[in-house]
PDB file of N, CA and C in Angstrom:
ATOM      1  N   UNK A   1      86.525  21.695 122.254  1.00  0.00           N
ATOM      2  CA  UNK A   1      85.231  22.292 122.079  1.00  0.00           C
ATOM      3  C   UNK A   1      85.419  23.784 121.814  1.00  0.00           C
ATOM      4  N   UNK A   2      84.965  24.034 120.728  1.00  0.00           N
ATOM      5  CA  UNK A   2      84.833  25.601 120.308  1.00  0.00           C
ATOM      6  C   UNK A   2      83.872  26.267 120.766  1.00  0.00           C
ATOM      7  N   UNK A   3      84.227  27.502 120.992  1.00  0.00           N
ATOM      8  CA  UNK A   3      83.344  28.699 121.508  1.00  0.00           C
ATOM      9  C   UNK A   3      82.414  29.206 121.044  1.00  0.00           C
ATOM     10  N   UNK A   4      81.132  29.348 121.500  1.00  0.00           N
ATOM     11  CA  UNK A   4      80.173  29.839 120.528  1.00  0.00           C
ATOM     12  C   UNK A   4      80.270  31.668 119.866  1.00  0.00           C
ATOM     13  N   UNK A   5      80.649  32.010 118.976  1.00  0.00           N
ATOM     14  CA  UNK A   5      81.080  33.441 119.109  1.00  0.00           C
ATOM     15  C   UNK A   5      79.603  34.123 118.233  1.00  0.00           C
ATOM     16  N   UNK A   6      79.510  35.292 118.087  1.00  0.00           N
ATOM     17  CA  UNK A   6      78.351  36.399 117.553  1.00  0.00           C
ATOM     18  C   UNK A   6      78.842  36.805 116.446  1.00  0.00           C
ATOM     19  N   UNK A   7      78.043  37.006 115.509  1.00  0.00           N
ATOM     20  CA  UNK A   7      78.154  37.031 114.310  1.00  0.00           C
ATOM     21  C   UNK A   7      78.789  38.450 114.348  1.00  0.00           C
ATOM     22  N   UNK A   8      79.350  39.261 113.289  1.00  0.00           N
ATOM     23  CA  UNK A   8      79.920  40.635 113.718  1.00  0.00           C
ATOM     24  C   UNK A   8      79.618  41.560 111.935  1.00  0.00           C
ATOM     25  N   UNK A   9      79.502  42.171 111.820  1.00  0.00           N
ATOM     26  CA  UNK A   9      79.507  42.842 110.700  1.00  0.00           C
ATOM     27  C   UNK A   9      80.384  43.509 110.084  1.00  0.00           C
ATOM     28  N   UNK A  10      81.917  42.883 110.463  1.00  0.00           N
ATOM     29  CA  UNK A  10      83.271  42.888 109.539  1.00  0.00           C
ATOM     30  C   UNK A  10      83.712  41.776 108.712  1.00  0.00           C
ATOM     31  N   UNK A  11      82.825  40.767 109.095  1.00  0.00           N
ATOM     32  CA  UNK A  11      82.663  39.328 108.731  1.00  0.00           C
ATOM     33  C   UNK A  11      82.771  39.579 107.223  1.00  0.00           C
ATOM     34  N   UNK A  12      83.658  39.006 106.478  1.00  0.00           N
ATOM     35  CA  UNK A  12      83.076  38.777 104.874  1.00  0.00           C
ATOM     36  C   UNK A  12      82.534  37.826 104.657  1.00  0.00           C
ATOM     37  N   UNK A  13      81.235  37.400 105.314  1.00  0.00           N
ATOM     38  CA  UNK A  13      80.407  36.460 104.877  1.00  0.00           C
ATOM     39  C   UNK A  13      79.114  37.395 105.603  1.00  0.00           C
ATOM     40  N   UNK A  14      79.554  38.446 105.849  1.00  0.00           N
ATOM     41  CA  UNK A  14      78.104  39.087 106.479  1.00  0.00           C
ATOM     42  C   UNK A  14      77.481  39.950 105.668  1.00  0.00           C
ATOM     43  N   UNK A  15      76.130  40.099 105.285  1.00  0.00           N
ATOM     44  CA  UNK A  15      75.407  41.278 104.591  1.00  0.00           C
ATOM     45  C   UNK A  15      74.359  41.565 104.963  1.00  0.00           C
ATOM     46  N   UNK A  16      73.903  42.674 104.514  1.00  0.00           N
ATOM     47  CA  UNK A  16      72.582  43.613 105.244  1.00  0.00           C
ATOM     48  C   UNK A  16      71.717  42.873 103.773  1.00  0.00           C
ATOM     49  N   UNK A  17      70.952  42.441 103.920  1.00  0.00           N
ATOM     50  CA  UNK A  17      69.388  42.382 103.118  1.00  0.00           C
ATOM     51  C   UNK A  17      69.277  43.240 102.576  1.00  0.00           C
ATOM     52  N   UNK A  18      69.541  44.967 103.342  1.00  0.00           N
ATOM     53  CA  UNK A  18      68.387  45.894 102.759  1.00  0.00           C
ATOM     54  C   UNK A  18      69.756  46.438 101.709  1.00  0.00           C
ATOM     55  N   UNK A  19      71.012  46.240 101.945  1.00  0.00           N
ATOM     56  CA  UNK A  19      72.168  47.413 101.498  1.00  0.00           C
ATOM     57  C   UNK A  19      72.488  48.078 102.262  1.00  0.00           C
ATOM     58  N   UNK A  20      72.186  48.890 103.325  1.00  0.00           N
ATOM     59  CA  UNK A  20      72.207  49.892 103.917  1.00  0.00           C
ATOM     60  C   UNK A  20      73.478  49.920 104.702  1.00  0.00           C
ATOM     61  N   UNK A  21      74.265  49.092 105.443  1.00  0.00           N
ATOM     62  CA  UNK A  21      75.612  48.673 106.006  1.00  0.00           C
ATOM     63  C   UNK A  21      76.527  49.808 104.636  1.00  0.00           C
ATOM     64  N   UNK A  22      77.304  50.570 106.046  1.00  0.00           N
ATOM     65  CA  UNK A  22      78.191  51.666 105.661  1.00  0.00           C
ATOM     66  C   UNK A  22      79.272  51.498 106.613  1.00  0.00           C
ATOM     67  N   UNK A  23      80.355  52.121 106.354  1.00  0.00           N
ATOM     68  CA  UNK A  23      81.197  51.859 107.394  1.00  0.00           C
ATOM     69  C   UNK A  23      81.974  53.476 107.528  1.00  0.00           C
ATOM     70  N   UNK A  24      81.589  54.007 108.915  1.00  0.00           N
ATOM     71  CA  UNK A  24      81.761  55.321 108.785  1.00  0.00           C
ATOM     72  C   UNK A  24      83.120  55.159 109.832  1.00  0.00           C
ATOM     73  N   UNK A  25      84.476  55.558 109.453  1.00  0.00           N
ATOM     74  CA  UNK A  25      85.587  55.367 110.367  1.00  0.00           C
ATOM     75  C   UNK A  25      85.880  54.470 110.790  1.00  0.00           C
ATOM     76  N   UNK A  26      85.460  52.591 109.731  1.00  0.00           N
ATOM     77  CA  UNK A  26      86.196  51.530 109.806  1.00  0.00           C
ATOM     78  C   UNK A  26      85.137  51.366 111.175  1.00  0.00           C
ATOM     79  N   UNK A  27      83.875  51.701 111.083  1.00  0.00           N
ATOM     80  CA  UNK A  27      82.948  51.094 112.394  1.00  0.00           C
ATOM     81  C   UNK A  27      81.888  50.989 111.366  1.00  0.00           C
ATOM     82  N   UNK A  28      81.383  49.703 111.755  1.00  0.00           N
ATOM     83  CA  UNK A  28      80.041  49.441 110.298  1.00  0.00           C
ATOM     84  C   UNK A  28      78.847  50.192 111.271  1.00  0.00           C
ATOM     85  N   UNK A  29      77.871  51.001 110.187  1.00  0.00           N
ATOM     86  CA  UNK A  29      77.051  51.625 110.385  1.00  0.00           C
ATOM     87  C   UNK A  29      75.750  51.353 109.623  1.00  0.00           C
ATOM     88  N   UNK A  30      74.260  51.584 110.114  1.00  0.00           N
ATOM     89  CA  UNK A  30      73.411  51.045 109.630  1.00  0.00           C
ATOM     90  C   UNK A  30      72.688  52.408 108.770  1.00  0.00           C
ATOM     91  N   UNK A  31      72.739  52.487 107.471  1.00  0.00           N
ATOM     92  CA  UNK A  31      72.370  53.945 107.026  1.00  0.00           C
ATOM     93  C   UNK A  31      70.634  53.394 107.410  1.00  0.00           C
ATOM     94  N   UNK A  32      69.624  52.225 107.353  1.00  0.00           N
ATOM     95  CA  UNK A  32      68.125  52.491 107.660  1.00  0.00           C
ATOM     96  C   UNK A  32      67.978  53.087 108.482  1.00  0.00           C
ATOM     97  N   UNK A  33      68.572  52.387 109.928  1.00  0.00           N
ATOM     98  CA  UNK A  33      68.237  53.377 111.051  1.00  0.00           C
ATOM     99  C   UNK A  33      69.092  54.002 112.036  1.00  0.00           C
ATOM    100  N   UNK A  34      70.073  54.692 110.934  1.00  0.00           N
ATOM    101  CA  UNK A  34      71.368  55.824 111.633  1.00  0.00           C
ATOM    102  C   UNK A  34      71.873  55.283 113.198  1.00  0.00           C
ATOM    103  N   UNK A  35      72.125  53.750 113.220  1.00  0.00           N
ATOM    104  CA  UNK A  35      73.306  53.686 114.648  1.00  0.00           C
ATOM    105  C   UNK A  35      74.034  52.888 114.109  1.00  0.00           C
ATOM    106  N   UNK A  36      75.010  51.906 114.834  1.00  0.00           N
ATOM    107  CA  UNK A  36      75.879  50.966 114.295  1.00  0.00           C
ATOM    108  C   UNK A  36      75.293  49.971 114.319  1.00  0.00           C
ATOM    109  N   UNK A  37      75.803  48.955 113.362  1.00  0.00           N
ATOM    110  CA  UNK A  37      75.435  48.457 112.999  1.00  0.00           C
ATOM    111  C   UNK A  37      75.368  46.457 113.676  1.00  0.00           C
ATOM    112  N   UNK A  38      74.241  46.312 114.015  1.00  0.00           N
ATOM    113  CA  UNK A  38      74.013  45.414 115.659  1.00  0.00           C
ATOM    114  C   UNK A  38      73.472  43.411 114.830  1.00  0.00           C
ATOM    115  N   UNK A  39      74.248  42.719 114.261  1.00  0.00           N
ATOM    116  CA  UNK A  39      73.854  41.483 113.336  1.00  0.00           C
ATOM    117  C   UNK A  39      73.059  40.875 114.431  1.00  0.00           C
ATOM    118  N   UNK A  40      72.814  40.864 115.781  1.00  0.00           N
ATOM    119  CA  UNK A  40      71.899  40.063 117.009  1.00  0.00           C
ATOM    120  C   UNK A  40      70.864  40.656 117.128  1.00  0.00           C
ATOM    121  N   UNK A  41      70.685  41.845 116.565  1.00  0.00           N
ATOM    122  CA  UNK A  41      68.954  42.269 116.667  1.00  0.00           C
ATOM    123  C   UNK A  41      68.239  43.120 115.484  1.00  0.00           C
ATOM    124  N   UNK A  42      69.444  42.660 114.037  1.00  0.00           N
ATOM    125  CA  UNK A  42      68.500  42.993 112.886  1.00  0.00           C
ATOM    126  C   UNK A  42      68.154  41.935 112.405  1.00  0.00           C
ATOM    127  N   UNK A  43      66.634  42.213 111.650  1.00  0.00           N
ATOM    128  CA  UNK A  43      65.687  41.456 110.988  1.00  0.00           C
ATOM    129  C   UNK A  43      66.636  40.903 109.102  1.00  0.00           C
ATOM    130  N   UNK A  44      67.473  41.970 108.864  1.00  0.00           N
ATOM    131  CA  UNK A  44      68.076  41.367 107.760  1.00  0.00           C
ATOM    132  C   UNK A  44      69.022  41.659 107.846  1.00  0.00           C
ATOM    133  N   UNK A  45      70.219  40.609 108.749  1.00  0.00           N
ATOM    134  CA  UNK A  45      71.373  40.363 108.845  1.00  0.00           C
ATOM    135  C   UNK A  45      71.157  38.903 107.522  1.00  0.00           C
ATOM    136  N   UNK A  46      72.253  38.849 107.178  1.00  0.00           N
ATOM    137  CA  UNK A  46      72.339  37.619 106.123  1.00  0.00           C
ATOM    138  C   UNK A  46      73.578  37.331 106.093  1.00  0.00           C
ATOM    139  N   UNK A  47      74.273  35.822 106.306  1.00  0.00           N
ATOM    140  CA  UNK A  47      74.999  35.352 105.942  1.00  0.00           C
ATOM    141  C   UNK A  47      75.165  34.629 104.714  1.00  0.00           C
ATOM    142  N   UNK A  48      76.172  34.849 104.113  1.00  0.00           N
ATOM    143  CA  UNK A  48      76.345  34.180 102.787  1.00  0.00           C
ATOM    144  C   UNK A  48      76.600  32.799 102.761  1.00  0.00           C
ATOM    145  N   UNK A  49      76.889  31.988 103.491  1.00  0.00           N
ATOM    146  CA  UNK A  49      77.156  31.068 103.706  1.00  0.00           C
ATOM    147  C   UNK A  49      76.182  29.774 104.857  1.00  0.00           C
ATOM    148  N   UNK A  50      75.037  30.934 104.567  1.00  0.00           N
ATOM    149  CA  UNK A  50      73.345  30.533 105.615  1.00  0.00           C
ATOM    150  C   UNK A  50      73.820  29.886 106.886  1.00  0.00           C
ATOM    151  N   UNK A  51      74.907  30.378 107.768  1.00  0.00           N
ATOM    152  CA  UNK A  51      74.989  30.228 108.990  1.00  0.00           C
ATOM    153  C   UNK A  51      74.667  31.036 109.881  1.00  0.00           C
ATOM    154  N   UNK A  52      73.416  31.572 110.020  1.00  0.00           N
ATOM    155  CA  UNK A  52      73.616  32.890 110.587  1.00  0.00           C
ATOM    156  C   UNK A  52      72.149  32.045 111.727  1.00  0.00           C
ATOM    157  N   UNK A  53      72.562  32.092 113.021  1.00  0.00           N
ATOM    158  CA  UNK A  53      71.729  31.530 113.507  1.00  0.00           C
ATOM    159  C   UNK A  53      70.820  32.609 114.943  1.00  0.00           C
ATOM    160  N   UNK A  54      69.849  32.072 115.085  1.00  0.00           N
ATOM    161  CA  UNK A  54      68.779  33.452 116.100  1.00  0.00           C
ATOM    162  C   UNK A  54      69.605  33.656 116.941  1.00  0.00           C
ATOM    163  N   UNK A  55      69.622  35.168 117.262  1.00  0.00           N
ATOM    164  CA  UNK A  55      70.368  35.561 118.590  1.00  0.00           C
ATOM    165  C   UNK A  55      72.023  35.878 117.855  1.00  0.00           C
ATOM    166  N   UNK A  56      71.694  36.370 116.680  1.00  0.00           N
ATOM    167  CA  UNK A  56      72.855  36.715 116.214  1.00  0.00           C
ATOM    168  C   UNK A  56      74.307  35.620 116.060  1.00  0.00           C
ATOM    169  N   UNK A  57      74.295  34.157 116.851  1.00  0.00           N
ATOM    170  CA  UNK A  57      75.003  33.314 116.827  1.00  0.00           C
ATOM    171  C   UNK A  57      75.389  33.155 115.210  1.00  0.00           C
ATOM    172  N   UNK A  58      77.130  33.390 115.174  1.00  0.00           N
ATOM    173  CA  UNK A  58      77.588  32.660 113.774  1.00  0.00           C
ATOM    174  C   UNK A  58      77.934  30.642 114.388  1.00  0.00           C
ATOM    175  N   UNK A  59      77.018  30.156 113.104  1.00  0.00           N
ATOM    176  CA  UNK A  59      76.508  28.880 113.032  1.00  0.00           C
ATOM    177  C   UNK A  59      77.902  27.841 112.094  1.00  0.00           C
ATOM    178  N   UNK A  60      79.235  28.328 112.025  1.00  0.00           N
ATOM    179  CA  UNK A  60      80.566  28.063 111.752  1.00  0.00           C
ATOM    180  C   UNK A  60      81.000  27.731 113.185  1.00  0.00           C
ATOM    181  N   UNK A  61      80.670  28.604 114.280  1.00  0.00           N
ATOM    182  CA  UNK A  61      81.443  28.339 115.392  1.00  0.00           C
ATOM    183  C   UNK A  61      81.059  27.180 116.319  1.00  0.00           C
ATOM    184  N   UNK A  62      79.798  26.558 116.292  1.00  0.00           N
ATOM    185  CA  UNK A  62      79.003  25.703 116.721  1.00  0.00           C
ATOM    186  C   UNK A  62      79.417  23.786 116.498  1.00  0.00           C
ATOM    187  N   UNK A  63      80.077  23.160 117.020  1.00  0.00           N
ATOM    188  CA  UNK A  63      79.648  21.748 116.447  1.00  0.00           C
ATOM    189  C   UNK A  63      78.574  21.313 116.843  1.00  0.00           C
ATOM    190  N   UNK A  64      78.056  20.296 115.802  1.00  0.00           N
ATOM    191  CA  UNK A  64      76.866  19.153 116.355  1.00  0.00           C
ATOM    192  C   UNK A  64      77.008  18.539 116.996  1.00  0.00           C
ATOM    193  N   UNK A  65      76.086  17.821 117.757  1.00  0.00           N
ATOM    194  CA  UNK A  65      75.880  16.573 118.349  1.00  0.00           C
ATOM    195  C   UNK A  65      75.314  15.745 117.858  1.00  0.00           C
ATOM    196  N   UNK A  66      75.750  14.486 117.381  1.00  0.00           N
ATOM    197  CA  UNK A  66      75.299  13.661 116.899  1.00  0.00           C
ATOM    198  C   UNK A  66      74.885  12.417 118.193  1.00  0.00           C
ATOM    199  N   UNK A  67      73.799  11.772 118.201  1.00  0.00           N
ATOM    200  CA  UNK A  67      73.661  10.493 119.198  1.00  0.00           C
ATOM    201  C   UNK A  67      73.313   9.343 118.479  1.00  0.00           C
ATOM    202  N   UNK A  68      74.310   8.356 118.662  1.00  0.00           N
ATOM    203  CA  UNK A  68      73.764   7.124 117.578  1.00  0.00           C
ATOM    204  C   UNK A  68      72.831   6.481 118.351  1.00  0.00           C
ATOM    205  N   UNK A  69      71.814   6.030 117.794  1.00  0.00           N
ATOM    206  CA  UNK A  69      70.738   4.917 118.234  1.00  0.00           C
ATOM    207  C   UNK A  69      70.300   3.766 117.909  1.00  0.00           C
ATOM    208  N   UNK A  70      70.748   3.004 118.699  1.00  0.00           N
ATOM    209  CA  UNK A  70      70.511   0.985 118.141  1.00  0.00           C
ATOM    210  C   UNK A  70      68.884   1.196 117.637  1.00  0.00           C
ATOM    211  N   UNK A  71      68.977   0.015 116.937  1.00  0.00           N
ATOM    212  CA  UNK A  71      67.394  -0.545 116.248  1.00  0.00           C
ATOM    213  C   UNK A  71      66.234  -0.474 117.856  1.00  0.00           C
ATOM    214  N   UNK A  72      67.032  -1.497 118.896  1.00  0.00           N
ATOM    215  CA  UNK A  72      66.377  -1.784 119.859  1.00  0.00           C
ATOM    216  C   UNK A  72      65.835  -0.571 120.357  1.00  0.00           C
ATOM    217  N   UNK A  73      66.252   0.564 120.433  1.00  0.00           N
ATOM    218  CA  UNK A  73      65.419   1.972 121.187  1.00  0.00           C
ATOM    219  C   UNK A  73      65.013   2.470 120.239  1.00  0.00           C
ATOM    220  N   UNK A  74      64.536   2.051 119.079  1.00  0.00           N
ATOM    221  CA  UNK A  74      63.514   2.666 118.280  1.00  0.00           C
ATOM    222  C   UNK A  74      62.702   2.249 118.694  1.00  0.00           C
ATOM    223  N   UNK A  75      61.457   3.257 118.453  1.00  0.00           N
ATOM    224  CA  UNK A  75      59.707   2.486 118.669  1.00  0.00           C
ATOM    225  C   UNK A  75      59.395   2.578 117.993  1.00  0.00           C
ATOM    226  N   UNK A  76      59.115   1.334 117.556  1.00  0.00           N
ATOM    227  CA  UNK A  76      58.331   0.758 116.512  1.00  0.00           C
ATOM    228  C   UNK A  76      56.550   1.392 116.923  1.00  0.00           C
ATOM    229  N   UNK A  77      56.192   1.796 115.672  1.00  0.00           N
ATOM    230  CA  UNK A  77      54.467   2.175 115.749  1.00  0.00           C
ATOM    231  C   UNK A  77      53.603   1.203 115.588  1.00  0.00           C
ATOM    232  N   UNK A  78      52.499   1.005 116.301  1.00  0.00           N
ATOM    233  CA  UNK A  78      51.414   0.106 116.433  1.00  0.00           C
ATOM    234  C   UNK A  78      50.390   0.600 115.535  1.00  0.00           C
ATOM    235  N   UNK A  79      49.735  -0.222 114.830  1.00  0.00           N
ATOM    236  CA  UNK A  79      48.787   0.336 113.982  1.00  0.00           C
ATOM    237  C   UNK A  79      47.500  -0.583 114.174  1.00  0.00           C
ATOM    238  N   UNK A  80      46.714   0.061 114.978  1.00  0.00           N
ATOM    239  CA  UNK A  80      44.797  -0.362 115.481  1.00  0.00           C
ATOM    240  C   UNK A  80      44.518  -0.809 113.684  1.00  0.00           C
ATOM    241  N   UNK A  81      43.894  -2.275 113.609  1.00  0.00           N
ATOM    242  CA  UNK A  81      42.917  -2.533 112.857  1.00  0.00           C
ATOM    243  C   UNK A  81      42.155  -3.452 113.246  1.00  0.00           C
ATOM    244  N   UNK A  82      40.816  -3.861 112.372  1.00  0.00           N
ATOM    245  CA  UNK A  82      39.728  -4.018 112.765  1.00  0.00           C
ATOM    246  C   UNK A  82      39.234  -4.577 111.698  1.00  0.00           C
ATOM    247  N   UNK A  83      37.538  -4.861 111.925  1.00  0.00           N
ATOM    248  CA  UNK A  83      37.194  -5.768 110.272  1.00  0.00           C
ATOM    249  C   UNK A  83      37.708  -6.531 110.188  1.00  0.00           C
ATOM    250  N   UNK A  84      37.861  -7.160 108.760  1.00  0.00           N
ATOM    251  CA  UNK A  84      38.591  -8.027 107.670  1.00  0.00           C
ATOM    252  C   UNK A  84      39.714  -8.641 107.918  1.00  0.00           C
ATOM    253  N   UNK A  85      40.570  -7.629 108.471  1.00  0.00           N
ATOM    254  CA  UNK A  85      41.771  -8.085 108.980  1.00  0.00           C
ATOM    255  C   UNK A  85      42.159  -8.549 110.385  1.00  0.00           C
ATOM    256  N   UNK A  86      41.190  -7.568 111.221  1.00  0.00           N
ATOM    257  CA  UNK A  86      41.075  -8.589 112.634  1.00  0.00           C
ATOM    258  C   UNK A  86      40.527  -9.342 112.566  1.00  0.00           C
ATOM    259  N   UNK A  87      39.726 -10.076 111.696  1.00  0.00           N
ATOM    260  CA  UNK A  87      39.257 -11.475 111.868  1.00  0.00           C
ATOM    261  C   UNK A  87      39.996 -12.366 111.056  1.00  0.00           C
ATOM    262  N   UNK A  88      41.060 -12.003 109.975  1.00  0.00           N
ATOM    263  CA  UNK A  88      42.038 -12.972 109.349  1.00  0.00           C
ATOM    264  C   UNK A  88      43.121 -13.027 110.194  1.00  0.00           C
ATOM    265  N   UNK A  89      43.407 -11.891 111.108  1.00  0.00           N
ATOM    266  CA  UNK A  89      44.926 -12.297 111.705  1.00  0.00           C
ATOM    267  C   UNK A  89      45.045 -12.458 113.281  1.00  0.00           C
ATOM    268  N   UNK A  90      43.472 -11.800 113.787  1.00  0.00           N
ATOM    269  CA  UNK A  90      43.054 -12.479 115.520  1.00  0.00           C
ATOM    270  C   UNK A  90      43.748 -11.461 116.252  1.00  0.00           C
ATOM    271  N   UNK A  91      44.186 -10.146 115.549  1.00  0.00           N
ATOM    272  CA  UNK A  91      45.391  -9.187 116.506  1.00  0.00           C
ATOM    273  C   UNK A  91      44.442  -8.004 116.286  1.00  0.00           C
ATOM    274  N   UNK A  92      44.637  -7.141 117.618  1.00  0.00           N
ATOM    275  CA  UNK A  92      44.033  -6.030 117.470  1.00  0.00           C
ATOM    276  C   UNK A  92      44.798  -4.184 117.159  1.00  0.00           C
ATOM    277  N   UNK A  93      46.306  -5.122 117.211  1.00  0.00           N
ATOM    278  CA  UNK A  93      47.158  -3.984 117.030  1.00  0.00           C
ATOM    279  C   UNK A  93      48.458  -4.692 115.998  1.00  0.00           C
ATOM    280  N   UNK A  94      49.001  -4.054 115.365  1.00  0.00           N
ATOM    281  CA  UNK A  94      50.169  -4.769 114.415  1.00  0.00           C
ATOM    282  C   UNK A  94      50.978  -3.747 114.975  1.00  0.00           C
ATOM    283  N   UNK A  95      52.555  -4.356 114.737  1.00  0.00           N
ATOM    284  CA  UNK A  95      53.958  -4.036 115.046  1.00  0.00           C
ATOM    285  C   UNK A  95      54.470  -3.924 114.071  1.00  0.00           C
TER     286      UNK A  95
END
């Protein structure tokens, strides 16, 4: 099981939306609003590779869970009819 890690903005799959990502002394910097540069609490962090998930999580580091499910634990939907058809088939709900 892999670690969930934070997206980082040395990443070459990471980009700023606006452009503004600078890197002043090999530390990425945000020229919109002059601090460094933070991918967990900007509005246009972008991954190129659309893994970029809320809370700054990179969505590469993550596996799924898959759960298989037999026919039998499906539920089947009941469908109310009435009229025409409750009097041809005598049921007040179909499966």
């Amino acid at each position: 099981m892999s670690t969930v890690k934070k997206c980082f903005s040395k990443c070459n799959r990471f980009k700023c939306g606006r452009n503004y990502l600078a890197f002043r002394g090999g530390t990425p910097w945000c020229r919109w609003t002059d601090e460094p540069c933070n991918p967990a609490n900007c509005n246009y962090a972008v991954c190129i590779n659309r893994r970029l998930l809320p809370g700054g999580v990179c969505g590469e580091t993550i596996r799924r869970r898959t759960v298989e499910s037999s026919p039998e634990e499906e539920i089947m939907p009941s469908v109310k009819v009435r009229g025409k058809i409750f009097r041809k088939i005598g049921e007040k709900e179909i499966f």
